[in-house]
PDB file of N, CA and C in Angstrom:
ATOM      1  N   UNK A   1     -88.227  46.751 -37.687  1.00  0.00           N
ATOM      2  CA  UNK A   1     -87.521  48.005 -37.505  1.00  0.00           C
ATOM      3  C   UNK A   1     -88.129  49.111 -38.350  1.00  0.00           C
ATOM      4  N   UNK A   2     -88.971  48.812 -39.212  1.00  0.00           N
ATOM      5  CA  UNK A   2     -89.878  49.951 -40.062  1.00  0.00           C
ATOM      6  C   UNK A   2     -88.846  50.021 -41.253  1.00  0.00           C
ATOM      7  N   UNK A   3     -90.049  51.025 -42.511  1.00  0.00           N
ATOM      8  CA  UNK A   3     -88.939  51.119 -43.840  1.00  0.00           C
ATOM      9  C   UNK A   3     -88.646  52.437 -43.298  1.00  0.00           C
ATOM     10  N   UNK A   4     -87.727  52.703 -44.413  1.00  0.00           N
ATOM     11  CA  UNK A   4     -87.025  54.374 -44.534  1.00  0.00           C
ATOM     12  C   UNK A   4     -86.706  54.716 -45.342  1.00  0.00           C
ATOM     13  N   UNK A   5     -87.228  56.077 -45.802  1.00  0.00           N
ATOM     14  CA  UNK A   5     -87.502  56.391 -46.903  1.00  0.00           C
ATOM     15  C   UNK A   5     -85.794  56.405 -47.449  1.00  0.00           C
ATOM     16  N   UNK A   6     -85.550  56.149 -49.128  1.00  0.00           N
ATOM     17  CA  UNK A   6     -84.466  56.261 -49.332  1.00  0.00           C
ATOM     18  C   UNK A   6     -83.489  57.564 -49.752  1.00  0.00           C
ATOM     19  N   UNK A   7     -82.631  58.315 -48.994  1.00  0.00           N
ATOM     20  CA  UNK A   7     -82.029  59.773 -49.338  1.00  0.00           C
ATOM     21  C   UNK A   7     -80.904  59.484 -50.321  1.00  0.00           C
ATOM     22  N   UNK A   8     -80.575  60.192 -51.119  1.00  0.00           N
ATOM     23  CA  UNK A   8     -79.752  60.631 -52.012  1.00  0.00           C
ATOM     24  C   UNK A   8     -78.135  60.084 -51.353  1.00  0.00           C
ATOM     25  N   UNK A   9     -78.317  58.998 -52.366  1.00  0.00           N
ATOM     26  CA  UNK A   9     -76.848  58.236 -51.485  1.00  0.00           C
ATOM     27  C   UNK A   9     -75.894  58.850 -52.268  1.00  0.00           C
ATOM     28  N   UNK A  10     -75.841  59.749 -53.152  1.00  0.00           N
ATOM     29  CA  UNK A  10     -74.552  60.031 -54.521  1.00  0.00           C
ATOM     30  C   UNK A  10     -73.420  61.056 -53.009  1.00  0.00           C
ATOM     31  N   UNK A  11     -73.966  61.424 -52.365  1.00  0.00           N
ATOM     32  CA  UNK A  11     -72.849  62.428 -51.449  1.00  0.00           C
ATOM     33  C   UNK A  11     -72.510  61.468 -49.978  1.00  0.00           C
ATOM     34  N   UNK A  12     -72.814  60.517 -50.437  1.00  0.00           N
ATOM     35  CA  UNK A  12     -72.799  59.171 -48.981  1.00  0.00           C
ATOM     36  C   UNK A  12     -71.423  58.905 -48.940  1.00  0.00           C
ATOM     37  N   UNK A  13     -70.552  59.297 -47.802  1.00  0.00           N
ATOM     38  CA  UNK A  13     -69.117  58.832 -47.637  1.00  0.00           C
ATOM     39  C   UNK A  13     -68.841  57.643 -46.694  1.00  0.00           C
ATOM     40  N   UNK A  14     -68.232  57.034 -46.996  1.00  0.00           N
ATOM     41  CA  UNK A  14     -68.545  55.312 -46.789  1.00  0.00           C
ATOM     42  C   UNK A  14     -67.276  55.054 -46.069  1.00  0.00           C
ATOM     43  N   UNK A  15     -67.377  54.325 -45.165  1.00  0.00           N
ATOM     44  CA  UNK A  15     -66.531  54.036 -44.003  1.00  0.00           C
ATOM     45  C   UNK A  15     -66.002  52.400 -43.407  1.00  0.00           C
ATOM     46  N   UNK A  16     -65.104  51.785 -43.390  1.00  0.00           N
ATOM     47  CA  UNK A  16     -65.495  51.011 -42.637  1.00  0.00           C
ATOM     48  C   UNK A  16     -64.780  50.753 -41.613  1.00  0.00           C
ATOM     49  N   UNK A  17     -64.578  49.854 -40.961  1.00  0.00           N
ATOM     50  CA  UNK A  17     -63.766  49.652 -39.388  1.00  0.00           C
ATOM     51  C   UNK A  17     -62.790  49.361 -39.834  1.00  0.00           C
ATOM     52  N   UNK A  18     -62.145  49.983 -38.893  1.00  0.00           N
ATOM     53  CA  UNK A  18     -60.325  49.573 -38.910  1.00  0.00           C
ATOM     54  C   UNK A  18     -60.148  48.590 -38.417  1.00  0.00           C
ATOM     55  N   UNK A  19     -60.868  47.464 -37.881  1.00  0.00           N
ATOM     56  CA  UNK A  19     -60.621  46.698 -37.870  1.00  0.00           C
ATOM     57  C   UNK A  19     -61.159  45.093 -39.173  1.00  0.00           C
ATOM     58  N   UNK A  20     -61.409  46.315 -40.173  1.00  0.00           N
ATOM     59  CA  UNK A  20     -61.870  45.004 -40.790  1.00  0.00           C
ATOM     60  C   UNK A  20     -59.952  44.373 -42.076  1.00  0.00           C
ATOM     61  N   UNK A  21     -60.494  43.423 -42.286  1.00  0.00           N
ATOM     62  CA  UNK A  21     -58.914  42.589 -42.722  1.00  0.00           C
ATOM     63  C   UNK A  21     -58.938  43.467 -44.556  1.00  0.00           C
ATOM     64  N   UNK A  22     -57.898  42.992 -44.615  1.00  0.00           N
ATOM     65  CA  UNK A  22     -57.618  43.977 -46.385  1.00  0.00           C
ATOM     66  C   UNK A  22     -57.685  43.221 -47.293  1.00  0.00           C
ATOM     67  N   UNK A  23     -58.599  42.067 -47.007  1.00  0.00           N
ATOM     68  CA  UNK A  23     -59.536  41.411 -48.049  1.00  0.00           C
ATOM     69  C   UNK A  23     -60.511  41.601 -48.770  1.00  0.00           C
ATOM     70  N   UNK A  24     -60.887  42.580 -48.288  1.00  0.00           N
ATOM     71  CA  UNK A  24     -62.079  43.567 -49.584  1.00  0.00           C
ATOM     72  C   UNK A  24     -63.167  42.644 -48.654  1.00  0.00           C
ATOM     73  N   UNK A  25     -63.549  41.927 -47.927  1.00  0.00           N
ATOM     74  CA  UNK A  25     -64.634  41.490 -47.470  1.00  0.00           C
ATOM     75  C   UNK A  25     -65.065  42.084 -46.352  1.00  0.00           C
ATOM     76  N   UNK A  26     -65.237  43.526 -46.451  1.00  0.00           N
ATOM     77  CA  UNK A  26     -65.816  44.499 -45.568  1.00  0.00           C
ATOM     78  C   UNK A  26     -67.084  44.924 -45.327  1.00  0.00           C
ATOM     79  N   UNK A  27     -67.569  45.456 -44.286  1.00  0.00           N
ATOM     80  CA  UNK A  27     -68.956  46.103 -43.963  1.00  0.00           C
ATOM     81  C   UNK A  27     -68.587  47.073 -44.403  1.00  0.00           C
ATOM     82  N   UNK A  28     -69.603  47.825 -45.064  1.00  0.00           N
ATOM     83  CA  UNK A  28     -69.635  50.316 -45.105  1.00  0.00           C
ATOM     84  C   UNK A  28     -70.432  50.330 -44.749  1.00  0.00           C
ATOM     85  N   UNK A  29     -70.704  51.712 -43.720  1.00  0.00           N
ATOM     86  CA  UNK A  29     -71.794  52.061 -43.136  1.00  0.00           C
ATOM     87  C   UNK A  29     -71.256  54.002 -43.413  1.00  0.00           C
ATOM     88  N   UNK A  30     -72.522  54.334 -43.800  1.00  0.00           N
ATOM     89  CA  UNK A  30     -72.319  55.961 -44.273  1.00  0.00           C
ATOM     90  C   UNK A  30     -73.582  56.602 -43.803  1.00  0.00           C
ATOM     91  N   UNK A  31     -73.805  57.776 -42.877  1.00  0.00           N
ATOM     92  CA  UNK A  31     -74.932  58.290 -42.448  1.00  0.00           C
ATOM     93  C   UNK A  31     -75.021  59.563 -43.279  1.00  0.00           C
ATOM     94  N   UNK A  32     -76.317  59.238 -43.700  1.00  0.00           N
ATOM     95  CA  UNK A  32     -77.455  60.009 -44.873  1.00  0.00           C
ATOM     96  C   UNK A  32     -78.422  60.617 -44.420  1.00  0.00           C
ATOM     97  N   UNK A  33     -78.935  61.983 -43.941  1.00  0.00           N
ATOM     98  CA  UNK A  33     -80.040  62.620 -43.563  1.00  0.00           C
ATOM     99  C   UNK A  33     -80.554  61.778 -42.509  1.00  0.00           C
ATOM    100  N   UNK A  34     -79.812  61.359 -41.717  1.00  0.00           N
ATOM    101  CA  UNK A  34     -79.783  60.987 -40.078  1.00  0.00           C
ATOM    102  C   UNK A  34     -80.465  59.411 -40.513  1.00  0.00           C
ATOM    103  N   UNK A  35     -79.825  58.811 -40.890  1.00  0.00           N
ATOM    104  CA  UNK A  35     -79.929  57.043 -41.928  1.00  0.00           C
ATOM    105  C   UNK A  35     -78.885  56.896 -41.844  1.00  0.00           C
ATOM    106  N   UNK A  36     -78.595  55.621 -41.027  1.00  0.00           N
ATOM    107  CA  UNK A  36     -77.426  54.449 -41.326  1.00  0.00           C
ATOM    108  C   UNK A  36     -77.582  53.567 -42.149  1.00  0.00           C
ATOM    109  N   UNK A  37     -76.641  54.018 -43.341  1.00  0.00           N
ATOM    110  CA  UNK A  37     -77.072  52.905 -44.558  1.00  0.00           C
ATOM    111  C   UNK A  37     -75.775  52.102 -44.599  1.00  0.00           C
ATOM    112  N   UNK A  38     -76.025  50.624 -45.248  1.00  0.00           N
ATOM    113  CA  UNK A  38     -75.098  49.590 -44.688  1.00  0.00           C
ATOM    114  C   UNK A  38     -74.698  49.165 -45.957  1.00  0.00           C
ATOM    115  N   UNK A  39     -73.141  48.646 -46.444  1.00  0.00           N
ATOM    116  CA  UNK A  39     -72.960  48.085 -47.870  1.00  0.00           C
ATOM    117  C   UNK A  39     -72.356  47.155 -48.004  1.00  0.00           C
ATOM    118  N   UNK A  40     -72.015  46.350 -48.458  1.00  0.00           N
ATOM    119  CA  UNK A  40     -71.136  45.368 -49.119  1.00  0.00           C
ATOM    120  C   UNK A  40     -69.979  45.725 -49.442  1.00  0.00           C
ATOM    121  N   UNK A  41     -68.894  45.857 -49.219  1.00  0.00           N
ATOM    122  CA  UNK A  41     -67.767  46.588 -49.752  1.00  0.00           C
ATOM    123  C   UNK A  41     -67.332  45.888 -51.288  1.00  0.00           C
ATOM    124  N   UNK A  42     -67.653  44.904 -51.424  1.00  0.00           N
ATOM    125  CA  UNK A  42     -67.713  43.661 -52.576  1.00  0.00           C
ATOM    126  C   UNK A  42     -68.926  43.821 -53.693  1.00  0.00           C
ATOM    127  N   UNK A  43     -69.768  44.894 -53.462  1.00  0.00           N
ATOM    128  CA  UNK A  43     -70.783  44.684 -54.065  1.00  0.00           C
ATOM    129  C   UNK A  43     -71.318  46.097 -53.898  1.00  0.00           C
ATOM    130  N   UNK A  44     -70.441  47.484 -54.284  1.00  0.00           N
ATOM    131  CA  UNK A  44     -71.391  48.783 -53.825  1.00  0.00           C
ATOM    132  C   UNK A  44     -71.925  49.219 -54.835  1.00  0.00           C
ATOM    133  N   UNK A  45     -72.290  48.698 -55.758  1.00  0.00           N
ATOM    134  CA  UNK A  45     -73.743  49.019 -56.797  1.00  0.00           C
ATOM    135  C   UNK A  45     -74.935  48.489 -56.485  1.00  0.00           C
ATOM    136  N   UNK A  46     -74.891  47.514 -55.393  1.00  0.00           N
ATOM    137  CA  UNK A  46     -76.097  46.985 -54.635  1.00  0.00           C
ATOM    138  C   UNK A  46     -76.905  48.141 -53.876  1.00  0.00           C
ATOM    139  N   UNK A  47     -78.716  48.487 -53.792  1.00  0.00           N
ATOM    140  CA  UNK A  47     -78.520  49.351 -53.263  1.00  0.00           C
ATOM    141  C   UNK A  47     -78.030  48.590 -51.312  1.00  0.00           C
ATOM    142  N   UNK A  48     -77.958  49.603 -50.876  1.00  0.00           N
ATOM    143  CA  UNK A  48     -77.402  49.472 -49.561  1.00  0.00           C
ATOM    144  C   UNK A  48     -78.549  49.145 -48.150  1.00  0.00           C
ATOM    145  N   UNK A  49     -78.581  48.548 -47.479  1.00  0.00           N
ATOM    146  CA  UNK A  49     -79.727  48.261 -46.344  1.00  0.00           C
ATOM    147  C   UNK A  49     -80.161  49.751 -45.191  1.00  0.00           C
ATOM    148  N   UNK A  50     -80.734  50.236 -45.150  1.00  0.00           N
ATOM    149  CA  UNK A  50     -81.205  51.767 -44.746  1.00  0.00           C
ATOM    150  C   UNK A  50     -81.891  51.481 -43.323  1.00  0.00           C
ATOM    151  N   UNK A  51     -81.305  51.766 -42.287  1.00  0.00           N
ATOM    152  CA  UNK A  51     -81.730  52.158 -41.139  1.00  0.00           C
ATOM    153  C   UNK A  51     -81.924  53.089 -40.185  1.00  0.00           C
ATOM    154  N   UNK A  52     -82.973  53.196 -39.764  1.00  0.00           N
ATOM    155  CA  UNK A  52     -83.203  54.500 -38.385  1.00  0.00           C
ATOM    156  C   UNK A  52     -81.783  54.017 -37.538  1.00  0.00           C
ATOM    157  N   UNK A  53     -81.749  55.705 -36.380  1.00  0.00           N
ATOM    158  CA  UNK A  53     -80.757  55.479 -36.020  1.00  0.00           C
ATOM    159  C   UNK A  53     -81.373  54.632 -34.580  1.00  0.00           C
ATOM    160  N   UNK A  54     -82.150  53.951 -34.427  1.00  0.00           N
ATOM    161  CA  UNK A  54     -82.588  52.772 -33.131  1.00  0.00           C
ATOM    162  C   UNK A  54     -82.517  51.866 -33.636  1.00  0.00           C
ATOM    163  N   UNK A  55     -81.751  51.505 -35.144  1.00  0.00           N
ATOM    164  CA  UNK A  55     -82.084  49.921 -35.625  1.00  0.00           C
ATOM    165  C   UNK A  55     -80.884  49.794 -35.966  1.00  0.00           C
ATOM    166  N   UNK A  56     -80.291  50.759 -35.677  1.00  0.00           N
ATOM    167  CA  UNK A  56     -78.564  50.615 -36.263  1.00  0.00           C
ATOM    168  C   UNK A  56     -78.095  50.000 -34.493  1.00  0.00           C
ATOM    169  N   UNK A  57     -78.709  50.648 -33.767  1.00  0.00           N
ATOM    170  CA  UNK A  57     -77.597  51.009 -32.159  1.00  0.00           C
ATOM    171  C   UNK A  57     -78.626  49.011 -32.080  1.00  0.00           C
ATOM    172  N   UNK A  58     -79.898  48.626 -32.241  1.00  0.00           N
ATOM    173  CA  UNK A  58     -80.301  47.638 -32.267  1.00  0.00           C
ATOM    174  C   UNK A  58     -79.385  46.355 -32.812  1.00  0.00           C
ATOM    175  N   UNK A  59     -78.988  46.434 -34.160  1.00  0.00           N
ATOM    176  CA  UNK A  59     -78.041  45.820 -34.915  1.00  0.00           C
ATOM    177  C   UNK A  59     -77.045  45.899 -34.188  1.00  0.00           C
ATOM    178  N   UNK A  60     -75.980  46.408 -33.499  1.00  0.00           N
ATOM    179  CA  UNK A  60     -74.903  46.418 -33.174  1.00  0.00           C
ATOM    180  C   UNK A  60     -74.886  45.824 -31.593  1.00  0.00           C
ATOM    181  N   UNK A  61     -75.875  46.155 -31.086  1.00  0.00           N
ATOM    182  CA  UNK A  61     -76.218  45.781 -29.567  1.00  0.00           C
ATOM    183  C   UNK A  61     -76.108  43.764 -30.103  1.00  0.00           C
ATOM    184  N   UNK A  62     -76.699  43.529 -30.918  1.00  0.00           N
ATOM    185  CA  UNK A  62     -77.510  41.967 -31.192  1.00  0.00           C
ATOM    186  C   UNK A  62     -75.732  41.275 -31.418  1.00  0.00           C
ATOM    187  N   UNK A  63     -74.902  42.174 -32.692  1.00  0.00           N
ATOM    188  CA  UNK A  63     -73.808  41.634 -33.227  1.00  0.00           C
ATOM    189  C   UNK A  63     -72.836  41.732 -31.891  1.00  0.00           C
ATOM    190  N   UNK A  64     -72.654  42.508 -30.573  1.00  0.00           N
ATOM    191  CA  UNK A  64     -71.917  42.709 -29.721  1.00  0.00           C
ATOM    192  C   UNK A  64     -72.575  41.584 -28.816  1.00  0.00           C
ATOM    193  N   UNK A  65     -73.267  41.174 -28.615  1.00  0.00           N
ATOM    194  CA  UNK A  65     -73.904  39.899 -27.970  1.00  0.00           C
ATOM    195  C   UNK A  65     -73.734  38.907 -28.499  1.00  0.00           C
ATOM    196  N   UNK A  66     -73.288  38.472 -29.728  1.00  0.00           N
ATOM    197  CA  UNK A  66     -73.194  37.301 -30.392  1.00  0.00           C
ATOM    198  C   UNK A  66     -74.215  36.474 -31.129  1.00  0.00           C
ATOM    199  N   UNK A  67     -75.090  37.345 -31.188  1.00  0.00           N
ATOM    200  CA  UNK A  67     -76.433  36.852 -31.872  1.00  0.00           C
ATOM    201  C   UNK A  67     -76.147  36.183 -33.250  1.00  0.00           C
ATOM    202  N   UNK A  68     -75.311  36.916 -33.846  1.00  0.00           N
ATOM    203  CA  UNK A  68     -75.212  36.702 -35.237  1.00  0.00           C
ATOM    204  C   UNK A  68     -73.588  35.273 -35.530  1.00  0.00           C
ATOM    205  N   UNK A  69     -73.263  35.520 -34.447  1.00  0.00           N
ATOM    206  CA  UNK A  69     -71.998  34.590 -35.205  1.00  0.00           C
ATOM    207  C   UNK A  69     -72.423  33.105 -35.217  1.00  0.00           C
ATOM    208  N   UNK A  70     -72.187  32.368 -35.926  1.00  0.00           N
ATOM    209  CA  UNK A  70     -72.298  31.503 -36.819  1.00  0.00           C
ATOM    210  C   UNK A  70     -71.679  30.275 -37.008  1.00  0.00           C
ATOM    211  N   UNK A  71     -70.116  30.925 -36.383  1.00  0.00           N
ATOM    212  CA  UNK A  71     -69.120  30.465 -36.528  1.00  0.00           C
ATOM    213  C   UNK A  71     -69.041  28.448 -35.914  1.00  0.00           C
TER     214      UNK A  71
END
């Protein structure tokens, strides 16, 4: 998916789905100078995973297909 350069995350407002549970074991995703950056809700001093916006709509296409579950 290529690197990207990293923008000034200090004004990054962080979001996550309403559907996630109120266990603190959440995804954030906050767009930064046209960068979807991704966080840990458990861990946001980590820096955060930085994507173009074709690797974000990529990521979500893969997780809406079931690529990733595990379960």
């Amino acid at each position: 998916m290529g690197e990207v350069d990293s923008p000034d995350m200090s004004c990054a407002t962080w979001r996550r789905s309403s559907r996630s549970g109120q266990n603190g074991n959440c995804v954030e995703i906050a767009q930064v100078a046209g960068i979807v950056a991704v966080r840990d809700s458990q861990n946001v001093d980590a820096s955060p995973i930085l994507l173009p916006p074709a690797g974000w709509r990529a990521l979500l296409a893969n997780v809406h297909a079931g690529q990733y579950d595990f379960s």
